[in-house]
Protein backbone atom coordinates (compact mmCIF):
# COMPACT_ATOMS: atom_id res chain seq x y z
CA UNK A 1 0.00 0.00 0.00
CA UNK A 2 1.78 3.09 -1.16
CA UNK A 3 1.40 6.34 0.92
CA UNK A 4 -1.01 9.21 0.27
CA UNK A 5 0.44 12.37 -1.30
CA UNK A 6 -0.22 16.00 -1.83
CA UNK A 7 -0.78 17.67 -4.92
CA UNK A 8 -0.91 21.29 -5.77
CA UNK A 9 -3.60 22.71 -3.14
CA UNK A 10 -5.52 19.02 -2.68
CA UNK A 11 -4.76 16.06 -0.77
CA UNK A 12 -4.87 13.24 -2.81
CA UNK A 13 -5.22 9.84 -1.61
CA UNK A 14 -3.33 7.63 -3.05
CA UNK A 15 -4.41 4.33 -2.25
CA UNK A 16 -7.61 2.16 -3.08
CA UNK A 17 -9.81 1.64 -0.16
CA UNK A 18 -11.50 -1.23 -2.31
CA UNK A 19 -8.98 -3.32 -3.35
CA UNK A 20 -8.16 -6.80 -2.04
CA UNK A 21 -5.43 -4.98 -0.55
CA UNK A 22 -7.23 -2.11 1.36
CA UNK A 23 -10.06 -4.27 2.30
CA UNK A 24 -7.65 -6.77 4.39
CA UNK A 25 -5.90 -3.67 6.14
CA UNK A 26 -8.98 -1.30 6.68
CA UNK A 27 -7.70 0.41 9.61
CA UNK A 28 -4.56 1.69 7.78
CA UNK A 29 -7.10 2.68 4.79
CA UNK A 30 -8.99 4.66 7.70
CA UNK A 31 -5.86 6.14 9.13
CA UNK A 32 -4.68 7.28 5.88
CA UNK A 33 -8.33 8.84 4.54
CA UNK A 34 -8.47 10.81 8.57
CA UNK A 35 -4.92 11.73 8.72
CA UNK A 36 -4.03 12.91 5.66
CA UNK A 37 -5.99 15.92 5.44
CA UNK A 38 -9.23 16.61 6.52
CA UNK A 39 -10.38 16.29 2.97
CA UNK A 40 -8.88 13.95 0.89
CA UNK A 41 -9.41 13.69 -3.49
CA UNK A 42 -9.21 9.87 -4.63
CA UNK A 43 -7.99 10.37 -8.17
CA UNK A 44 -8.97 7.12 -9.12
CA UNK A 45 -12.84 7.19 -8.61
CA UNK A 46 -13.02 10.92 -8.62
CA UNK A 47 -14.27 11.34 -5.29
CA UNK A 48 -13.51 12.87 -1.85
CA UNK A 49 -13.20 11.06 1.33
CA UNK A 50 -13.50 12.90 4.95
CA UNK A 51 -12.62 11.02 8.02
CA UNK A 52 -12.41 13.62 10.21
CA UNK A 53 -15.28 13.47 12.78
CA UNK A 54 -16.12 16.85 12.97
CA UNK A 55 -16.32 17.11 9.45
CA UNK A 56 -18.39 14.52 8.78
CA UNK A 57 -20.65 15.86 11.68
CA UNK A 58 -20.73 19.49 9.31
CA UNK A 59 -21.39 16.74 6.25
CA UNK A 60 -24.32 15.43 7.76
CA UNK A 61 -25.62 18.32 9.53
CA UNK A 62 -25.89 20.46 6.22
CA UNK A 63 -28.20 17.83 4.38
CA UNK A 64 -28.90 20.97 1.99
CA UNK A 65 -25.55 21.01 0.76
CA UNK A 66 -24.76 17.83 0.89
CA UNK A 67 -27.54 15.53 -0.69
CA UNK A 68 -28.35 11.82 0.04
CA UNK A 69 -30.93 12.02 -3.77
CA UNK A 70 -27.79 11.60 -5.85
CA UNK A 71 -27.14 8.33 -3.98
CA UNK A 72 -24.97 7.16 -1.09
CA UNK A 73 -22.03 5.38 -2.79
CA UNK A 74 -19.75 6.68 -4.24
CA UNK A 75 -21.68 6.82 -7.65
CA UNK A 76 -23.73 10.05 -8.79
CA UNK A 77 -27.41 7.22 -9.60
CA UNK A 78 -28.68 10.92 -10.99
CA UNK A 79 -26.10 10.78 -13.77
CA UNK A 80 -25.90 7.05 -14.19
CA UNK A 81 -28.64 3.92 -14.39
CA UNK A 82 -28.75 2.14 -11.13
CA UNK A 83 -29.88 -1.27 -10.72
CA UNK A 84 -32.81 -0.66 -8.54
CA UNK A 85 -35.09 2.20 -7.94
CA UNK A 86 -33.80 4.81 -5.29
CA UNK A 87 -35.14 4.34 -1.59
CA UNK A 88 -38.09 7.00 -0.78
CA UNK A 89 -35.83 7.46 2.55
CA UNK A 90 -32.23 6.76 2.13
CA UNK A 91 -32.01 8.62 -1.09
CA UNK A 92 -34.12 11.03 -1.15
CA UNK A 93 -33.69 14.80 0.36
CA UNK A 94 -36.55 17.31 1.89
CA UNK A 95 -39.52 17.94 1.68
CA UNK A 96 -39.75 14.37 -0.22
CA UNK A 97 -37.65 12.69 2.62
CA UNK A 98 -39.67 14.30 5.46
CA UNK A 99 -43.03 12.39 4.86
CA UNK A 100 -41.52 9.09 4.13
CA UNK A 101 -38.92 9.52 7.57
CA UNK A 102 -41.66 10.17 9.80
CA UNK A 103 -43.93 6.89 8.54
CA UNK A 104 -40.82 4.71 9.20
CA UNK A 105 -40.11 6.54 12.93
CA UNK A 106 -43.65 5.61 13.56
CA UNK A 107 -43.49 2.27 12.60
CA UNK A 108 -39.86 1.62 14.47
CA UNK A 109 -40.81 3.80 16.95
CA UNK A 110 -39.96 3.19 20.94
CA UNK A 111 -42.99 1.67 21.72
CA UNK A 112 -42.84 -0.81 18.48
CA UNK A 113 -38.99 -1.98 19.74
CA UNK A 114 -40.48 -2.29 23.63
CA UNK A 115 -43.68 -4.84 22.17
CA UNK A 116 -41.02 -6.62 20.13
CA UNK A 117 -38.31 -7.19 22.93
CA UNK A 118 -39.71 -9.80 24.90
CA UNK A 119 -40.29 -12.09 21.93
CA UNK A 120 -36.79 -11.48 20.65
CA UNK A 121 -35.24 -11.81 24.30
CA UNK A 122 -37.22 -15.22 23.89
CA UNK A 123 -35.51 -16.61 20.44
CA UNK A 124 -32.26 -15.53 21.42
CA UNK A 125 -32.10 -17.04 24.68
CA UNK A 126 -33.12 -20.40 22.38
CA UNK A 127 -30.23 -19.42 19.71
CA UNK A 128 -28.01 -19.52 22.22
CA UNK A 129 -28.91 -22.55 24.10
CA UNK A 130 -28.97 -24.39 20.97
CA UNK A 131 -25.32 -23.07 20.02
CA UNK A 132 -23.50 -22.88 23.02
CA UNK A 133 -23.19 -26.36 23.80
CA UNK A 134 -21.01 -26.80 21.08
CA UNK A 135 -18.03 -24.96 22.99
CA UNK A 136 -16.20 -24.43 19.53
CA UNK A 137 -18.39 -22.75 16.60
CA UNK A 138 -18.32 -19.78 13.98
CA UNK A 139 -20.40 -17.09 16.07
CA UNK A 140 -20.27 -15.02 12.59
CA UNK A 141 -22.56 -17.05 11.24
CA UNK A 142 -24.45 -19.10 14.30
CA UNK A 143 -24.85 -16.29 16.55
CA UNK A 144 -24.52 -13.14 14.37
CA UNK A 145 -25.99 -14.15 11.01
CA UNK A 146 -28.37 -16.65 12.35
CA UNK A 147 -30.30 -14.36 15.20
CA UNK A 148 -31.10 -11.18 12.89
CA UNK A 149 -32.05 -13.51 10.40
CA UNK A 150 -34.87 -15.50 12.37
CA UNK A 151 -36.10 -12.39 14.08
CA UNK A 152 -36.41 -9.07 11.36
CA UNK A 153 -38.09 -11.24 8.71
CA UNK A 154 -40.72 -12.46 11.44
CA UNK A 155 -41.15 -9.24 12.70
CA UNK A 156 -42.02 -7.29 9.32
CA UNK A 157 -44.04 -10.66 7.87
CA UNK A 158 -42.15 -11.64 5.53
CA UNK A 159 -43.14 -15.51 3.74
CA UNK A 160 -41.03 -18.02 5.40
CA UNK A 161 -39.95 -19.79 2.16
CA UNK A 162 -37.38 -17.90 -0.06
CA UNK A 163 -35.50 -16.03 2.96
CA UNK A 164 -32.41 -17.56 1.55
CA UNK A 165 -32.34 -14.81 -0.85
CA UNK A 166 -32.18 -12.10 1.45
CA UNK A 167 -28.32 -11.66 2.25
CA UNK A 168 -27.43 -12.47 -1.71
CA UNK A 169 -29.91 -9.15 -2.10
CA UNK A 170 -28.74 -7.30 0.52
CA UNK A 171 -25.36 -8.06 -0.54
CA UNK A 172 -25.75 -7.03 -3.90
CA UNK A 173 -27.02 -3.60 -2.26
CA UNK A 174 -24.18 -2.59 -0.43
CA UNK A 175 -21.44 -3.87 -3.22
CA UNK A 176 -23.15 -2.03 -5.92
CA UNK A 177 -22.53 1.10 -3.85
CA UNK A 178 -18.49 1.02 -4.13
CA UNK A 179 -16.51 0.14 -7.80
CA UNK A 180 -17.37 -2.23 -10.31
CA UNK A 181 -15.04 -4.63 -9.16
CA UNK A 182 -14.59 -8.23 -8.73
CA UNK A 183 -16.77 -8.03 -5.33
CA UNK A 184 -19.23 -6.57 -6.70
CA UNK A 185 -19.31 -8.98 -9.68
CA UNK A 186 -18.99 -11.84 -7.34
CA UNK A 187 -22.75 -10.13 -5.50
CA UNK A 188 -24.03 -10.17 -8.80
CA UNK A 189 -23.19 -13.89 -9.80
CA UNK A 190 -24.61 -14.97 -6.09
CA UNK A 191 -27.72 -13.00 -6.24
CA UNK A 192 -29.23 -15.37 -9.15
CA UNK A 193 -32.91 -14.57 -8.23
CA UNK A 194 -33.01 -12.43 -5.09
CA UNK A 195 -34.28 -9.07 -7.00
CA UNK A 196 -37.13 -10.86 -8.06
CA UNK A 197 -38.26 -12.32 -5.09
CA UNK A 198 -37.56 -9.19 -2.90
CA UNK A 199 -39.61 -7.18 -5.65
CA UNK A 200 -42.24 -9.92 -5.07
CA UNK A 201 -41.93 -9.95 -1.27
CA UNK A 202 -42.38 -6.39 -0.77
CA UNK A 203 -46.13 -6.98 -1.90
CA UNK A 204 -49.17 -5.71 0.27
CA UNK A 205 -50.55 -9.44 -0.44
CA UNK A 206 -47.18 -11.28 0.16
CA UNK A 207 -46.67 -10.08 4.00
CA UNK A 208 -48.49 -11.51 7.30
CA UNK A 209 -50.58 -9.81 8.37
CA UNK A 210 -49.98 -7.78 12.01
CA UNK A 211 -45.98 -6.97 10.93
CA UNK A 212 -44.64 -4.40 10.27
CA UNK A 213 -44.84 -4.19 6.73
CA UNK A 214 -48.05 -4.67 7.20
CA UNK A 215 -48.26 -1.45 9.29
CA UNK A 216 -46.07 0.82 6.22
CA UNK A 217 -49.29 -0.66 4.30
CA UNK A 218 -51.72 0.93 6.70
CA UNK A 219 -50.20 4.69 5.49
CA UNK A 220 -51.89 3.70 1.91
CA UNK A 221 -55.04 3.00 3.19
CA UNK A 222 -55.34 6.07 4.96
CA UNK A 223 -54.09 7.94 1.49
CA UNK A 224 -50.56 9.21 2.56
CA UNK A 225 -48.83 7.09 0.60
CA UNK A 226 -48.70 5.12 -2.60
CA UNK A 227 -48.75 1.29 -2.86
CA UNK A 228 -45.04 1.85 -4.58
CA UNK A 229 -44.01 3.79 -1.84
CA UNK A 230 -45.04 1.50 0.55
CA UNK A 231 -42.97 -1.31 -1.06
CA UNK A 232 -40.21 0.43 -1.18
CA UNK A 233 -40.75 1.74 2.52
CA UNK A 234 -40.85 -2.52 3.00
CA UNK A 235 -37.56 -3.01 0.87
CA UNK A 236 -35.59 -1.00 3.30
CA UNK A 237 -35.74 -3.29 5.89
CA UNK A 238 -33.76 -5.52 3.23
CA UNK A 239 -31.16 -3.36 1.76
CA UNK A 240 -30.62 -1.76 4.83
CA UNK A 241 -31.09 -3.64 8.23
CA UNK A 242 -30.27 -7.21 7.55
CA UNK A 243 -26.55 -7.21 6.90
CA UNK A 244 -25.45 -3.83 9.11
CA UNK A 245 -26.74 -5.87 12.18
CA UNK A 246 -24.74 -9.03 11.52
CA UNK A 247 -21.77 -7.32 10.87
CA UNK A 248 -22.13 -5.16 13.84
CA UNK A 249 -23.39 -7.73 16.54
CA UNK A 250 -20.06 -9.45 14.85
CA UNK A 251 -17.79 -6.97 16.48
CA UNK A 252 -19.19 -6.62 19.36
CA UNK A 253 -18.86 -10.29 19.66
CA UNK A 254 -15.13 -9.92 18.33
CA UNK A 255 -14.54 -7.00 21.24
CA UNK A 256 -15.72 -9.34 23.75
CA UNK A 257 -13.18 -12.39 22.48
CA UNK A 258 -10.43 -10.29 22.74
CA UNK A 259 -10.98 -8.69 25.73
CA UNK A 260 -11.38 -10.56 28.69
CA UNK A 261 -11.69 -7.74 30.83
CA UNK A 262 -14.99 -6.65 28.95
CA UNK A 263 -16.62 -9.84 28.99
CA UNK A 264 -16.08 -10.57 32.59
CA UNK A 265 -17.93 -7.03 32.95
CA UNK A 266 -20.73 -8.19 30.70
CA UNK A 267 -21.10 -11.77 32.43
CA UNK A 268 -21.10 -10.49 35.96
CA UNK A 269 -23.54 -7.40 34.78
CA UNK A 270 -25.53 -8.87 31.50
CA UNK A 271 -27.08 -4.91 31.71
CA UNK A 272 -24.29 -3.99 29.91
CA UNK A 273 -25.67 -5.52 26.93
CA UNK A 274 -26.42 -1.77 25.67
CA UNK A 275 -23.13 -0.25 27.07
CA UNK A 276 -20.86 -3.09 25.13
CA UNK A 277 -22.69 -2.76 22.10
CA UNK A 278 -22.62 0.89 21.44
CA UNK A 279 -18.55 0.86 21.91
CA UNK A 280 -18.20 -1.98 19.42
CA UNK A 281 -20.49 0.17 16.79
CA UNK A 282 -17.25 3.54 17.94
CA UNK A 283 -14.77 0.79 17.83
CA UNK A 284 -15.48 -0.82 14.82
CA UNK A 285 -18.62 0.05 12.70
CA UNK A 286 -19.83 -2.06 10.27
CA UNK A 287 -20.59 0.48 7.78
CA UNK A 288 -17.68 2.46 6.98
CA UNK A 289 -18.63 5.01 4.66
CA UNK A 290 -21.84 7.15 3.78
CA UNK A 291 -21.86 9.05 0.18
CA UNK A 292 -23.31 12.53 -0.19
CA UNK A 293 -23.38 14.94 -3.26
CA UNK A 294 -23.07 18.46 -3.81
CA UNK A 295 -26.06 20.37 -4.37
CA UNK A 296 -23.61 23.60 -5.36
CA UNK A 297 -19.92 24.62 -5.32
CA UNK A 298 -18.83 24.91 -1.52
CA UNK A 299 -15.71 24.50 0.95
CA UNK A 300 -15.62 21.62 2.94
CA UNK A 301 -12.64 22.36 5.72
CA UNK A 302 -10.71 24.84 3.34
CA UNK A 303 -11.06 22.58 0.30
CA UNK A 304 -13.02 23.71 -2.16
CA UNK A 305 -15.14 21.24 -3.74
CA UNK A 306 -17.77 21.32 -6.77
CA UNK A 307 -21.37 20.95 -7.76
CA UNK A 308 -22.11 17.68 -8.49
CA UNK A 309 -19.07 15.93 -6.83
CA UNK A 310 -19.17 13.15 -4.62
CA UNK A 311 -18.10 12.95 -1.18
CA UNK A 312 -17.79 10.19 0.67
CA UNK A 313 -17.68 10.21 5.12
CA UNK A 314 -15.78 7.86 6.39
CA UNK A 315 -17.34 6.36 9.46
CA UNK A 316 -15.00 4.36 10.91
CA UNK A 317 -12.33 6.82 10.52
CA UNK A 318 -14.37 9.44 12.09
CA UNK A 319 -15.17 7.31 14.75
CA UNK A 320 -11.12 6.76 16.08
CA UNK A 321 -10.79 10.05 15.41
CA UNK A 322 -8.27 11.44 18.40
CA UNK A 323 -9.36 14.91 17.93
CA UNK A 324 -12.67 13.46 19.47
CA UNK A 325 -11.56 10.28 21.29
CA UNK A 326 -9.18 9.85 23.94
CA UNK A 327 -7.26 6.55 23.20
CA UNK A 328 -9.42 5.70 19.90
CA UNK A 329 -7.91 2.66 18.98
CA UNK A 330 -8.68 1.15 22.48
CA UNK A 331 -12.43 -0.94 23.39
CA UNK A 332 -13.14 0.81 26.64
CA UNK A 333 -16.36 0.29 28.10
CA UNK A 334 -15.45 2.95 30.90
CA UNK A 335 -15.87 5.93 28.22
CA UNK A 336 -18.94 7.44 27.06
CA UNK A 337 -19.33 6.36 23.28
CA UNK A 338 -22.34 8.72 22.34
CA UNK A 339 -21.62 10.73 19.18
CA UNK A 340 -20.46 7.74 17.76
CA UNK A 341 -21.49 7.57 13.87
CA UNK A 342 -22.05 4.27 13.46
CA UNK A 343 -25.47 5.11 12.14
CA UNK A 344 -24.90 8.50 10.54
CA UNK A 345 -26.69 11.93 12.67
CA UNK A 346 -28.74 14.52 11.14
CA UNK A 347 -32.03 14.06 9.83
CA UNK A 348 -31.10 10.99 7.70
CA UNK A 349 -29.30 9.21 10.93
CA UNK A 350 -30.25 5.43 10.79
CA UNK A 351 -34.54 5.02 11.12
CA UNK A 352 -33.80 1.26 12.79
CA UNK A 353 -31.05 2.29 15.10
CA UNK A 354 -33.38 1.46 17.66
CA UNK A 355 -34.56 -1.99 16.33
CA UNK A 356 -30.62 -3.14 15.68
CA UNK A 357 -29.50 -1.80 19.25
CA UNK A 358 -32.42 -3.84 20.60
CA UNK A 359 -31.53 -7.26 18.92
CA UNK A 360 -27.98 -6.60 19.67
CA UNK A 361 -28.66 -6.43 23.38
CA UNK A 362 -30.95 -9.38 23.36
CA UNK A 363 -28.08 -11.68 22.12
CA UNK A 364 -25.41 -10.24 24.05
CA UNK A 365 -27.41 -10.50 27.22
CA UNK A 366 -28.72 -14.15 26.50
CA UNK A 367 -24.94 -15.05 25.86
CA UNK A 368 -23.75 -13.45 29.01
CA UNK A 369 -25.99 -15.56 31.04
CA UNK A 370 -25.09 -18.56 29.70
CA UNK A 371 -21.04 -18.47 29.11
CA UNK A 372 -18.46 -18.11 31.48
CA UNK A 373 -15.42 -17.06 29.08
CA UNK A 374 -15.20 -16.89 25.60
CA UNK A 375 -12.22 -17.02 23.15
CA UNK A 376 -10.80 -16.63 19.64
CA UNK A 377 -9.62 -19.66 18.72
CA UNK A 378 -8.15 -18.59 15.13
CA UNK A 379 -7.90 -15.78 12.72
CA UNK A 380 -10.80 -14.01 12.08
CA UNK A 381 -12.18 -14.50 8.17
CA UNK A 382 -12.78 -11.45 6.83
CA UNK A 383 -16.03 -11.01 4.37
CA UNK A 384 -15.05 -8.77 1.68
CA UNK A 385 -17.15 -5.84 0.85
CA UNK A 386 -17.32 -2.73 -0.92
CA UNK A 387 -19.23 -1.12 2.12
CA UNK A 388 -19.38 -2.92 5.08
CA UNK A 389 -17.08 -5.04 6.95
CA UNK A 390 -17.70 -8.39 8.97
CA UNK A 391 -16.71 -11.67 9.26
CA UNK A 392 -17.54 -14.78 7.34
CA UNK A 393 -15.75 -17.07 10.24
CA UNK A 394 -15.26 -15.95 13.82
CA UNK A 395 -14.01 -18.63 15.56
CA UNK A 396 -14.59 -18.63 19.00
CA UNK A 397 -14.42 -21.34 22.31
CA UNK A 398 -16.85 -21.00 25.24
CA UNK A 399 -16.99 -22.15 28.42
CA UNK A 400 -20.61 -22.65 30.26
CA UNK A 401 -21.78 -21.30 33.63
């Protein structure tokens, strides 16, 4: 990995965050995007990257400026065809965004998350009963993958058969938003029919009744939204909160295997559930980066920066930021990790937050009560992606209480 340079006026990075290469070292790649400059040009996809947290805070804060319509990777979908429609709420800016934002708050609201906590304290208490036993097993997958999986789907009402289809989709997603490149062709190859059955499943007919999508469907009814919108208001759930909650419940899990210290906290206090999670999602967020677009010519941090040019924040740079952190690199559960941006701030700040936070604690909690220590017991296999980060193996050994 060469180093970054400067040219002229503008930082230029001079490395590529999504090659083989910088997706097997991404905390160098997040080093070099933060500490460069505060704004860095990436000659070779013509974009900017910002790790520094206060200016992605300034990013996010000034939605006005800098638009989430153009799309959030690091492709302008206004100026190029995109393989799927634009979300109503993750691509889309005010006043269009504002209706569409608060239908979702409703339906993930507080109250929603507090109905739906007992019955997800419930499956993963079984999850882990069923797993732990083992002693030895890939809590990427068993744990991580397998609890999100069993309990979103359920909760919106989506048809049992055909859930197989739901990380190739999601997958495709979050690839398509970084470089043509062989990771993204690889989504594309894996995803064989998933479009078609997530265009099917988002359906007013196709979801049980009494979920969630169900609820998104109630909006039509009462005539503030259209049947389209609605499904796409559905297909969020899928491109956005089945994979980010793996991946993060995935560090957390990785925090706790390498730090003894933290999961003797967690086992003798299983309330810390919350606490443990929300420094894993500082520590090591599983979604990196977060596009934007220019709306008009403006500085960003003394760089000046075009209309139409993509920027792209880079979360998990932002969030070991020392300017903001004391001892960044460090999982501390004795610091206070709020302001973390693990799921964005402003008004487009992460609608499910709530619903991933609660699932997270569930499992944690239901794993603290029934292990006494827990282990890495090999390297870590990393799942290559254009914009997230996770695990396809964690390896881990228990012992039982």
């Amino acid at each position: 990995m060469s180093d970054p340079m400067l040219t002229g006026d503008v930082a230029v990075l001079d490395i590529d965050p999504f090659s083989r290469e910088g997706l097997s070292a991404p905390l160098s790649v997040d080093e070099a995007i933060r500490e460069t400059a505060p704004v860095v040009w990436s000659e070779q996809y013509g974009v900017w990257f910002t790790g520094r947290y206060e200016v992605v805070e300034q990013v996010f804060r000034d939605y006005e400026t800098f638009e989430s319509s153009a799309g959030t990777g690091i492709t302008n979908t206004k100026k190029s065809e995109n393989w799927r429609k634009p979300s109503v709420i993750l691509e889309n800016d005010p006043p269009g965004h504002t209706k569409y934002r608060r239908i979702m708050s409703s339906v993930l609201s507080q109250r929603v998350v507090r109905r739906l906590t007992e019955d997800f304290q419930q499956q993963a208490d079984a999850l882990v009963d069923s797993v732990v036993p083992k002693l030895e097993f890939n809590a990427a997958t068993e744990l991580a993958e397998a609890f999100p999986l069993q309990v979103l789907p359920d909760a919106v009402g989506f048809n049992p058969e055909g859930r197989e289809h739901l990380l190739p989709y999601s997958n495709l997603n979050f690839q398509s938003m970084g470089p043509r490149n062989e990771f993204y062709d690889a989504a594309v190859a894996a995803a064989g029919e998933a479009s078609t059955f997530v265009n099917w499943q988002m359906r007013r007919e196709a979801l049980a009744p009494g979920g969630l999508g169900h609820t998104i469907y109630g909006y039509v009814d009462e005539g503030e939204i259209t049947e389209e919108d609605a499904g796409m208001l559905v297909r969020t759930f899928l491109s956005a909160g089945v994979d980010t909650t793996i991946f993060a419940i995935q560090f957390a899990l990785k925090a706790l295997a390498e730090h003894p210290e933290a999961w003797a906290a967690l086992r003798d206090d299983p309330g810390l559930a919350r606490k443990v999670f929300e420094e894993a999602l500082r520590w090591s967020p599983s979604s990196p980066y977060i596009g934007r677009t220019t709306s008009r010519a403006t500085e960003l941090a003394g760089t000046r920066i075009g209309a139409g040019e993509k920027v792209i924040t880079a979360l998990a740079a932002a969030n070991r930021d020392p300017r903001r952190w004391e001892n960044p690199d460090a999982f501390d559960l004795t610091r206070d990790p709020s302001g973390h941006m693990a799921f964005g701030t402003g008004i487009h700040g992460c609608v499910g937050q709530m619903m991933a936070r609660m699932e997270a604690t569930c499992l944690l909690s239901a794993l603290a009560r029934r292990v006494d220590t827990i282990e890495l017991v090999g390297e870590p296999v990393p799942f290559f992606s254009n914009w997230l980060r996770g695990f396809e193996d964690l390896p881990v050994r228990v012992t039982l209480r």
